[in-house]
C-alpha atoms as a PDB file:
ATOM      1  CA  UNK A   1       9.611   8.972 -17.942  1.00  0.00           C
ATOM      2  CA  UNK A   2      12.912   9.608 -16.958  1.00  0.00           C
ATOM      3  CA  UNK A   3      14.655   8.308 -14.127  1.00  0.00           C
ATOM      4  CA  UNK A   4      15.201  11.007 -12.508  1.00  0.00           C
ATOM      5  CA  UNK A   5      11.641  12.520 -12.837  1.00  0.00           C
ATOM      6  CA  UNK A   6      10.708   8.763 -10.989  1.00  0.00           C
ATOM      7  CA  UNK A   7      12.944   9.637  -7.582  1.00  0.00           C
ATOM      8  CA  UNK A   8      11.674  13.283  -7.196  1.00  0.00           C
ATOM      9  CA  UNK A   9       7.845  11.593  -7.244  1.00  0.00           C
ATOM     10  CA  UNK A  10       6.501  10.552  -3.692  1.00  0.00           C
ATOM     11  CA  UNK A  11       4.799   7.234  -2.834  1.00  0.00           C
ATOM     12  CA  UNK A  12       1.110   8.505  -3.478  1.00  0.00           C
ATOM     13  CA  UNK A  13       2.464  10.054  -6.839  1.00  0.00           C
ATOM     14  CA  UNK A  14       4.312   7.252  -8.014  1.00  0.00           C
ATOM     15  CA  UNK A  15       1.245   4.766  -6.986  1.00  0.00           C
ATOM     16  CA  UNK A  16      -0.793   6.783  -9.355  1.00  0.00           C
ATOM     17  CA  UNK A  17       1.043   7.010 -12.098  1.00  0.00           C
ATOM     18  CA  UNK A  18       1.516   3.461 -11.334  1.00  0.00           C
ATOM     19  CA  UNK A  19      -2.159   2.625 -12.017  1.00  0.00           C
ATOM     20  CA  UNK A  20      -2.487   4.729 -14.706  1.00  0.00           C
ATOM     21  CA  UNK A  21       0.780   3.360 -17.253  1.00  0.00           C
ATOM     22  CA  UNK A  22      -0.387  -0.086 -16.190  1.00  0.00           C
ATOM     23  CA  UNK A  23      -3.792   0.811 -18.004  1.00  0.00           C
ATOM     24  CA  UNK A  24      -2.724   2.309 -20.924  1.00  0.00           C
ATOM     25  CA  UNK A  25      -0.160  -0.234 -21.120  1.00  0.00           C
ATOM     26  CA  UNK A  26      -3.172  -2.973 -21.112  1.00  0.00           C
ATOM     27  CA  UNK A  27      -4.998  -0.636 -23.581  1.00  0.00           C
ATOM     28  CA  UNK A  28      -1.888  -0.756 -26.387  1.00  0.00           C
ATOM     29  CA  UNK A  29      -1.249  -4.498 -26.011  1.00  0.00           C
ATOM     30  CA  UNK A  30      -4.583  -5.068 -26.405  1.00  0.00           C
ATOM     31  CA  UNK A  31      -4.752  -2.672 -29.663  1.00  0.00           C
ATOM     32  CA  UNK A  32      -1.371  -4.112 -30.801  1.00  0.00           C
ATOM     33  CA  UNK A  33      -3.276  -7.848 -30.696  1.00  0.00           C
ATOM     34  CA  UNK A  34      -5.987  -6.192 -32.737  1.00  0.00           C
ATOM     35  CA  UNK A  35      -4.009  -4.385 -35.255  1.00  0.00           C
ATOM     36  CA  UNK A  36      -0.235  -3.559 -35.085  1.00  0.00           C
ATOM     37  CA  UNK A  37      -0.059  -0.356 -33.333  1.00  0.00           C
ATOM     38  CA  UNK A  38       2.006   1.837 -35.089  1.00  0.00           C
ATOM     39  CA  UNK A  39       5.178   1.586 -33.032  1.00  0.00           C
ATOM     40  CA  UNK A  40       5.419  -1.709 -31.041  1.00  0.00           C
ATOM     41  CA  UNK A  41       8.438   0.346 -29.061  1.00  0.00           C
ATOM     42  CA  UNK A  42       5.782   2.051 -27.183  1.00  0.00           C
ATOM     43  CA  UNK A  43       4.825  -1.288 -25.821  1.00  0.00           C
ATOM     44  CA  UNK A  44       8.079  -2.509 -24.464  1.00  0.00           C
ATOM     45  CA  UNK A  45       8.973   1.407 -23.322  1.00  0.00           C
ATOM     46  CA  UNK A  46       5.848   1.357 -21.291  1.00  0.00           C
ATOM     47  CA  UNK A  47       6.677  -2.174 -19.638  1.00  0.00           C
ATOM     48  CA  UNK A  48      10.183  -0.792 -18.492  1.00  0.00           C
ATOM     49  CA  UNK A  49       8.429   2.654 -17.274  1.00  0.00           C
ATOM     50  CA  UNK A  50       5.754   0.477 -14.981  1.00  0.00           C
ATOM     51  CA  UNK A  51       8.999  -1.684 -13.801  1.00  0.00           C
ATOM     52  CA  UNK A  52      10.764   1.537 -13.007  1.00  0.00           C
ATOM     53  CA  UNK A  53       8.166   2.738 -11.051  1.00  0.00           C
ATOM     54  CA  UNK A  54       7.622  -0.726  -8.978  1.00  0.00           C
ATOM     55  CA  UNK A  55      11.333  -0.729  -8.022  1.00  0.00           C
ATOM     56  CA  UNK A  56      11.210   3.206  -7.076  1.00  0.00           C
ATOM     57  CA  UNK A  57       7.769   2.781  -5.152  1.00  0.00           C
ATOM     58  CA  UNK A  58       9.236  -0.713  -3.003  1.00  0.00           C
ATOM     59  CA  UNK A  59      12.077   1.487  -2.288  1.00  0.00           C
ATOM     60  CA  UNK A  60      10.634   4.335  -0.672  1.00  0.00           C
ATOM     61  CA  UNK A  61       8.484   2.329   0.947  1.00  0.00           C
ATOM     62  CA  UNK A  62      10.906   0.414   2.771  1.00  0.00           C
END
């Protein structure tokens, strides 16, 4: 998710999507621990994405 696509989302949109990443992000590390998933990018990709949206969701709600 882009950067950009992050700013135009509102606070009940970006709480969502919050949720959501942060359990598919459990799900791959969790499948990665298992067996190597097949690209361990995904993992670190997703872990920047769910920081992204923290920092954009503390902002607007400040």
């Amino acid at each position: 998710m882009k950067n950009a696509d992050i700013k135009k989302l509102n606070a009940g949109d970006l709480q969502n999507k919050l949720t959501e990443l942060k359990a598919e992000y459990l799900k791959t590390k969790l499948a990665h621990r298992i067996s190597p998933v097949e690209n361990p990018i995904q993992i670190r990709d997703l872990r920047r994405t769910i920081a992204r949206l923290e920092t954009e969701l503390s902002a607007k709600q400040q």
